[in-house]
C-alpha atoms as a PDB file:
ATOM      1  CA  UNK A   1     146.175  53.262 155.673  1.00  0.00           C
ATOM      2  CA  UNK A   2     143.402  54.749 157.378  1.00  0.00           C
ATOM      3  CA  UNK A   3     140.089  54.223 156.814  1.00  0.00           C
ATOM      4  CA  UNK A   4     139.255  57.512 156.469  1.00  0.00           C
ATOM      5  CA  UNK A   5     142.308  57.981 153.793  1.00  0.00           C
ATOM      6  CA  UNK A   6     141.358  55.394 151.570  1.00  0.00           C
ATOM      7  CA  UNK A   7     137.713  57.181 151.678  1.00  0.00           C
ATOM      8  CA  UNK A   8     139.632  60.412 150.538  1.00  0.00           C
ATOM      9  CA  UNK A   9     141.871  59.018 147.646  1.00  0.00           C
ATOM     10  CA  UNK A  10     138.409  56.932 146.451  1.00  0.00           C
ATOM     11  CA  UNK A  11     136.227  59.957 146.127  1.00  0.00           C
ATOM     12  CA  UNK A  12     138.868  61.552 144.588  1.00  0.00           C
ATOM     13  CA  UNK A  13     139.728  58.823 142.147  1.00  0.00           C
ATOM     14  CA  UNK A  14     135.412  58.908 141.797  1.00  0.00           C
ATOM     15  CA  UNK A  15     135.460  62.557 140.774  1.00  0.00           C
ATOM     16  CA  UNK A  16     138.464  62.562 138.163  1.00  0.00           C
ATOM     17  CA  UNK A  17     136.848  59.357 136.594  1.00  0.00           C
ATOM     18  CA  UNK A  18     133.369  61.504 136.597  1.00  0.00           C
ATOM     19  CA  UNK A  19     134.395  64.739 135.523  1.00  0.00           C
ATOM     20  CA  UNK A  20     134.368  65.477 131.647  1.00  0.00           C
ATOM     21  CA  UNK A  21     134.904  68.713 129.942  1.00  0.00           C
ATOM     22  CA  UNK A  22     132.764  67.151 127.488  1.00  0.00           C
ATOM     23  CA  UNK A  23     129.624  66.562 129.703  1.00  0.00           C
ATOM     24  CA  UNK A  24     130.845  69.588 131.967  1.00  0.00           C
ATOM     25  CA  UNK A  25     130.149  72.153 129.486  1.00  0.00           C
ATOM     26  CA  UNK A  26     126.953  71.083 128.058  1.00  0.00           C
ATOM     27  CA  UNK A  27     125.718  70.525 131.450  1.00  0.00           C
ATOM     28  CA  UNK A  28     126.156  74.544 131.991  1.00  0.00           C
ATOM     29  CA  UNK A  29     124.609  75.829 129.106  1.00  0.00           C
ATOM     30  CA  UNK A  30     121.517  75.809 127.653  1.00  0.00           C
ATOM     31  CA  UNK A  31     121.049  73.788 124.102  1.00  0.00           C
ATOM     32  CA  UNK A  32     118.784  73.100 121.677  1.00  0.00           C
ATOM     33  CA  UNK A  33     117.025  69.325 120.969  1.00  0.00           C
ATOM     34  CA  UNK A  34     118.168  67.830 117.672  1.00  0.00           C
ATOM     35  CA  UNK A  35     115.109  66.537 117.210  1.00  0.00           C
ATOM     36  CA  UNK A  36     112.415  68.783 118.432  1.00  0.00           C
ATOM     37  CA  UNK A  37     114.116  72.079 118.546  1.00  0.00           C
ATOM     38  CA  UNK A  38     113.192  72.215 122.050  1.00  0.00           C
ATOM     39  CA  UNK A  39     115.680  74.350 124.679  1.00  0.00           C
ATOM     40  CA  UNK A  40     116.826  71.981 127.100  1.00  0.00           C
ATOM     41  CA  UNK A  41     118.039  74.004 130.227  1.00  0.00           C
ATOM     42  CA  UNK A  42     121.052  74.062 132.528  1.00  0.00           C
ATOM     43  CA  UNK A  43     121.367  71.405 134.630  1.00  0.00           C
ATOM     44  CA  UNK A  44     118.798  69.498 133.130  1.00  0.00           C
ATOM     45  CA  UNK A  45     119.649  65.992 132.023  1.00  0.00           C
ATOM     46  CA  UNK A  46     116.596  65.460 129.484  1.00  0.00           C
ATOM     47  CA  UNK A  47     115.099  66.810 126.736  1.00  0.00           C
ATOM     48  CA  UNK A  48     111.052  67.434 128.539  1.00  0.00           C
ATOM     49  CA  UNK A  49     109.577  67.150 124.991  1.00  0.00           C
ATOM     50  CA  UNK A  50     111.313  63.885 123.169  1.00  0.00           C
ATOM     51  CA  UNK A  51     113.129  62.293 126.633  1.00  0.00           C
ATOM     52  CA  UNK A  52     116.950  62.733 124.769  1.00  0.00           C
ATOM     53  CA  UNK A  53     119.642  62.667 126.991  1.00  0.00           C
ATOM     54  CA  UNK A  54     122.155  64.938 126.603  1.00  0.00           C
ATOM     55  CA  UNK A  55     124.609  62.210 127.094  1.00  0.00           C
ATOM     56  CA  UNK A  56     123.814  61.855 123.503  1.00  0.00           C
ATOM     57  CA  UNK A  57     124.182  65.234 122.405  1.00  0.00           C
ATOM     58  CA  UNK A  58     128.062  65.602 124.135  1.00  0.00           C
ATOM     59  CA  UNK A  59     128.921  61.943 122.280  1.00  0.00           C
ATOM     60  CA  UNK A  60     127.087  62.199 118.697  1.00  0.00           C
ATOM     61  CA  UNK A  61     129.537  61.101 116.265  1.00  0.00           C
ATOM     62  CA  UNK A  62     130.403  62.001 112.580  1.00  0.00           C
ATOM     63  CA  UNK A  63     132.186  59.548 111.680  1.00  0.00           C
ATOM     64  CA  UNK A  64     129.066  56.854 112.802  1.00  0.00           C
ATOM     65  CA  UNK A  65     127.143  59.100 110.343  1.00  0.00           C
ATOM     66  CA  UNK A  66     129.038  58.590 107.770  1.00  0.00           C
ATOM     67  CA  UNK A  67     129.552  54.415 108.107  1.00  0.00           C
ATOM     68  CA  UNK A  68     125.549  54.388 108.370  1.00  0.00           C
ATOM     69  CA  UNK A  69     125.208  56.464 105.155  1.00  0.00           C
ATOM     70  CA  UNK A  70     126.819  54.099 103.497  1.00  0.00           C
ATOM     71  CA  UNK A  71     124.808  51.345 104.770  1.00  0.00           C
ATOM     72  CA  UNK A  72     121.667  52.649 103.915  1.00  0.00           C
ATOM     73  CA  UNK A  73     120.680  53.666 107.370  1.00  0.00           C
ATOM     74  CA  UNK A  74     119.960  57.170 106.823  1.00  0.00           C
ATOM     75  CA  UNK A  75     116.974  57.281 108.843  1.00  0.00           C
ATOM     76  CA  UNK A  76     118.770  57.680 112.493  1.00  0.00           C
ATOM     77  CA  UNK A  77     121.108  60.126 110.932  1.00  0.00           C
ATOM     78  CA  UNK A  78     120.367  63.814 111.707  1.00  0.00           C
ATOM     79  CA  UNK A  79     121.586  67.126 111.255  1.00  0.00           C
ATOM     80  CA  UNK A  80     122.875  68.976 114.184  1.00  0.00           C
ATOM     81  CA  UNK A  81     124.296  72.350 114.564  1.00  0.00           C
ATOM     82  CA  UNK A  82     126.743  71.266 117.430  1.00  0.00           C
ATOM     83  CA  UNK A  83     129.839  70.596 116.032  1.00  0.00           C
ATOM     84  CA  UNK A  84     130.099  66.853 116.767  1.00  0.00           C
ATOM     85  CA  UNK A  85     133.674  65.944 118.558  1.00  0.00           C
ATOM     86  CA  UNK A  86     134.986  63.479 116.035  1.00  0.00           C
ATOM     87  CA  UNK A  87     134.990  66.969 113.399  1.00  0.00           C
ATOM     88  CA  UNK A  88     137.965  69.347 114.778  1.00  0.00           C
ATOM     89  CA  UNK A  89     138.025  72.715 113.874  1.00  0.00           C
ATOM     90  CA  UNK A  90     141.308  72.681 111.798  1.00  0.00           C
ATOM     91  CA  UNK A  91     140.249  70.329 109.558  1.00  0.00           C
ATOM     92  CA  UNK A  92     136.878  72.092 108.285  1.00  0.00           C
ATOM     93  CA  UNK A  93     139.759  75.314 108.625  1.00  0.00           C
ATOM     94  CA  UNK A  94     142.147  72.949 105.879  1.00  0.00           C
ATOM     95  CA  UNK A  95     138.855  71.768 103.882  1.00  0.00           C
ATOM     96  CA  UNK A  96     137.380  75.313 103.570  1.00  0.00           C
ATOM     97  CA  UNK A  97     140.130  76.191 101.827  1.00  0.00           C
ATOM     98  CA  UNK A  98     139.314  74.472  98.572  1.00  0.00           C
ATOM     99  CA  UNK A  99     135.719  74.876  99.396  1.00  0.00           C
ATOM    100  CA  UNK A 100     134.650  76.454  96.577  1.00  0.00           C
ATOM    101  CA  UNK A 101     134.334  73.163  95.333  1.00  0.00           C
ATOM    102  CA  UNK A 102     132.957  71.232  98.341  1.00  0.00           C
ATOM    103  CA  UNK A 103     135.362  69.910  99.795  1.00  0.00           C
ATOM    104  CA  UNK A 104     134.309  70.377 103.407  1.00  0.00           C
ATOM    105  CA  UNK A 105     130.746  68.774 102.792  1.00  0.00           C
ATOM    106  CA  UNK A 106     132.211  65.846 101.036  1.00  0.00           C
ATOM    107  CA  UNK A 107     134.203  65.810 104.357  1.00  0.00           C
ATOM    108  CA  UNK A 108     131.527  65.840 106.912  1.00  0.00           C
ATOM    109  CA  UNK A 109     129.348  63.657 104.523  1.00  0.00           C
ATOM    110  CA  UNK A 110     126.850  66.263 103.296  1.00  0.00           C
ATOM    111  CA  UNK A 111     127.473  64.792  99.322  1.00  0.00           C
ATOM    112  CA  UNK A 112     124.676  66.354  97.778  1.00  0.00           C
ATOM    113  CA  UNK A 113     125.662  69.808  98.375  1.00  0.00           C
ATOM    114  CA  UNK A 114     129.233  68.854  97.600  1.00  0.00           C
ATOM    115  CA  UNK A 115     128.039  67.853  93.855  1.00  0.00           C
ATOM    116  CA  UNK A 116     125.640  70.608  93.821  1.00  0.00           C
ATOM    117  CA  UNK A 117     129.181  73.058  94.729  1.00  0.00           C
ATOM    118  CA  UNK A 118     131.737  70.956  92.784  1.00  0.00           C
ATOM    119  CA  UNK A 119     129.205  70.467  89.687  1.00  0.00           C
ATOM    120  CA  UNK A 120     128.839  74.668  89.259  1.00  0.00           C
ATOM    121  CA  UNK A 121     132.598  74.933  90.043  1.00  0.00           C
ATOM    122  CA  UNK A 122     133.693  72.767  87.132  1.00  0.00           C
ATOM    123  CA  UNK A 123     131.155  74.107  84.771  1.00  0.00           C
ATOM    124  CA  UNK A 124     132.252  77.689  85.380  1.00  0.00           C
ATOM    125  CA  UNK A 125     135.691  76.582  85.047  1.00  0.00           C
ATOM    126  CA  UNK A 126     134.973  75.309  81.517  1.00  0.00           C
ATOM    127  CA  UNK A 127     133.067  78.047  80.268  1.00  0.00           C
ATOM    128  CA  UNK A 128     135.978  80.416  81.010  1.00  0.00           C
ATOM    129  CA  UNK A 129     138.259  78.209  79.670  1.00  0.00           C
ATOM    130  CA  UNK A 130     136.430  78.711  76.286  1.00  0.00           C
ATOM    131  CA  UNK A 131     135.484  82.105  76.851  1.00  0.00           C
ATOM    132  CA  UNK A 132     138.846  82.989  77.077  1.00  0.00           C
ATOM    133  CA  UNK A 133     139.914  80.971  74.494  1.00  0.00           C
ATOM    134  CA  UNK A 134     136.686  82.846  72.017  1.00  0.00           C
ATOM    135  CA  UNK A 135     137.313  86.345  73.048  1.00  0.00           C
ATOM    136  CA  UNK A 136     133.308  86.375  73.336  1.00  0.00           C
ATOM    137  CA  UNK A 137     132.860  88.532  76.157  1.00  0.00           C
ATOM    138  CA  UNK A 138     129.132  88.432  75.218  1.00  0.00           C
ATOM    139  CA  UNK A 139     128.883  84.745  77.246  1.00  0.00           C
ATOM    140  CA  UNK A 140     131.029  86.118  80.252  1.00  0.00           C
ATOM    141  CA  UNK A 141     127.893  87.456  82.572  1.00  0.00           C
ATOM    142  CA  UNK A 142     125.851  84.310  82.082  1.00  0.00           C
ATOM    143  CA  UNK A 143     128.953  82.102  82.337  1.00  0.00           C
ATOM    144  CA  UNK A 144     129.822  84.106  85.704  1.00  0.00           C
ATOM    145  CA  UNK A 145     126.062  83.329  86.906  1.00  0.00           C
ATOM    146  CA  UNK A 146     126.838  79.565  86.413  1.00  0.00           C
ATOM    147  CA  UNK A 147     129.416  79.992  89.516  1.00  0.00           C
ATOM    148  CA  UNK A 148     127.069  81.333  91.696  1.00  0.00           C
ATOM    149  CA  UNK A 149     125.189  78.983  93.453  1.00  0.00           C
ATOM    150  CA  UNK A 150     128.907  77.900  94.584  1.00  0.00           C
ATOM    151  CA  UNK A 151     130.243  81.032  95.567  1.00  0.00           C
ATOM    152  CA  UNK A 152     126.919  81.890  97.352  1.00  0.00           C
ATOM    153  CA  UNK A 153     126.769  78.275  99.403  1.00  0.00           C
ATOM    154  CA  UNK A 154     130.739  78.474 100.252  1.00  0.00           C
ATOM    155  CA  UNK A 155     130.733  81.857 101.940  1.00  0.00           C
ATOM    156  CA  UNK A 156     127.338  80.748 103.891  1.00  0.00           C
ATOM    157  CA  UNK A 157     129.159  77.776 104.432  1.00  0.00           C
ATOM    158  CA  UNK A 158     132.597  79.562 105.987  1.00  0.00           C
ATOM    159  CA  UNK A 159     130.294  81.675 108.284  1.00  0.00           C
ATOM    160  CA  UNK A 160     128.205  78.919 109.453  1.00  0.00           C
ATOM    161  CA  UNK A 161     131.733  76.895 110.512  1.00  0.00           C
ATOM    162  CA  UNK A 162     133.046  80.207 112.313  1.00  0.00           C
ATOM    163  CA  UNK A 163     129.590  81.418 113.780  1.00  0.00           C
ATOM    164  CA  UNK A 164     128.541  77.328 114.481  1.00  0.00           C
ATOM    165  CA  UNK A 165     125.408  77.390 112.002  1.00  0.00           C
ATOM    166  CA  UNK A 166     126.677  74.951 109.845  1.00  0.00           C
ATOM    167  CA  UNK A 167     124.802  71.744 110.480  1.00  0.00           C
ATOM    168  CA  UNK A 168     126.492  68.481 110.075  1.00  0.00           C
ATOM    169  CA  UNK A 169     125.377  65.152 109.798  1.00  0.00           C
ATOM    170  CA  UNK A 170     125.305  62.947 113.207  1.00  0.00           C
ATOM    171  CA  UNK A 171     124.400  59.459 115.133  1.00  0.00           C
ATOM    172  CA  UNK A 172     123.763  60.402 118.128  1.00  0.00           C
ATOM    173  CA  UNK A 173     125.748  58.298 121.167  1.00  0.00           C
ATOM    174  CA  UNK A 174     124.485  56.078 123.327  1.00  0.00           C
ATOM    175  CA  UNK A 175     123.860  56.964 127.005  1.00  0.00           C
ATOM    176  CA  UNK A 176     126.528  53.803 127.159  1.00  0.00           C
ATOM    177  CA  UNK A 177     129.372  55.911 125.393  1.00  0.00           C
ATOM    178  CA  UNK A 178     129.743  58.067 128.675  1.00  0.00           C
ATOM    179  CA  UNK A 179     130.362  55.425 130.840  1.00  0.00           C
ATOM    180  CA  UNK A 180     133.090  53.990 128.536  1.00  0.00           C
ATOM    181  CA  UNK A 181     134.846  57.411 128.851  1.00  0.00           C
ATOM    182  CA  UNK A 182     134.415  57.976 132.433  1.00  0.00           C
ATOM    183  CA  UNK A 183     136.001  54.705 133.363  1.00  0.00           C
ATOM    184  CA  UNK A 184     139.295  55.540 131.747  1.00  0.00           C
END
């Protein structure tokens, strides 16, 4: 082969080992810092406020949230609006479903709002049960209240999936995780 070839097929094989969809897309929009809420612009690599890369944006990670929760490292967890790549779409779809009780925060690790859901659920559950059961129909509006704070968190909750204001719980990647992908 040709010098000249083997200079083709190597910048080639340099560009399809670059290029991620990933990186590709955040790299042409404009987002928002994690931490300081600042807007980081197109084609800029760095947050100008805090110095995040947003390397660590495109490779934040669930699932590392949720192992450092349960640690006890909660303090380089934070909340992000970007829905992190480890999460797919069809299964906050499946887990909204039965959200009415939570089950999508207990997914993405948010617990507290999960018992907050699941805890006014069950209570409104039993109250009909023995509404029902009375005939008292004076207890039904309060008893309906007691649901609520449920109803009112899972429909917030379905729009913020859809819309993409639903914040989930992240550890952010290392600048190192690109280069693992990129040399695939």
């Amino acid at each position: 082969m040709t010098p000249l070839v083997e200079q083709k097929q190597s910048t080639a094989k340099f560009i399809e080992q670059k290029y991620c969809p990933r990186l590709d897309k955040l790299y042409t929009n404009a987002v928002r810092c994690p931490y300081c809420k600042t807007r980081i612009q197109k084609l800029q690599t760095t947050c100008s406020r805090c110095g995040l890369n947003k390397i660590q944006i495109a490779y934040a990670s669930n699932k590392r949230a949720k192992e450092m929760m349960r640690s006890g490292e909660k303090g380089k967890i934070i909340m992000m609006r970007r829905r992190p790549t480890d999460v797919k779409m069809w299964q906050m779809a499946l887990c909204l479903i039965p959200g009415i009780f939570g089950v999508h925060n207990f997914f993405v690790g948010r617990r507290i709002r999960g018992w907050i859901m699941l805890g006014s659920m069950t209570v409104f559950i039993i109250a009909a049960i023995v509404i029902l059961q009375t005939d008292n129909l004076q207890l039904a509006q309060p008893i309906a209240l007691l649901s609520t704070p449920a109803l009112v968190m899972w429909i917030s909750d379905a729009f913020g999936i859809v819309f993409g204001w639903y914040k989930y719980p992240v550890r952010l990647g290392e600048v190192s995780d690109a280069g693992k992908v990129w040399a695939k």
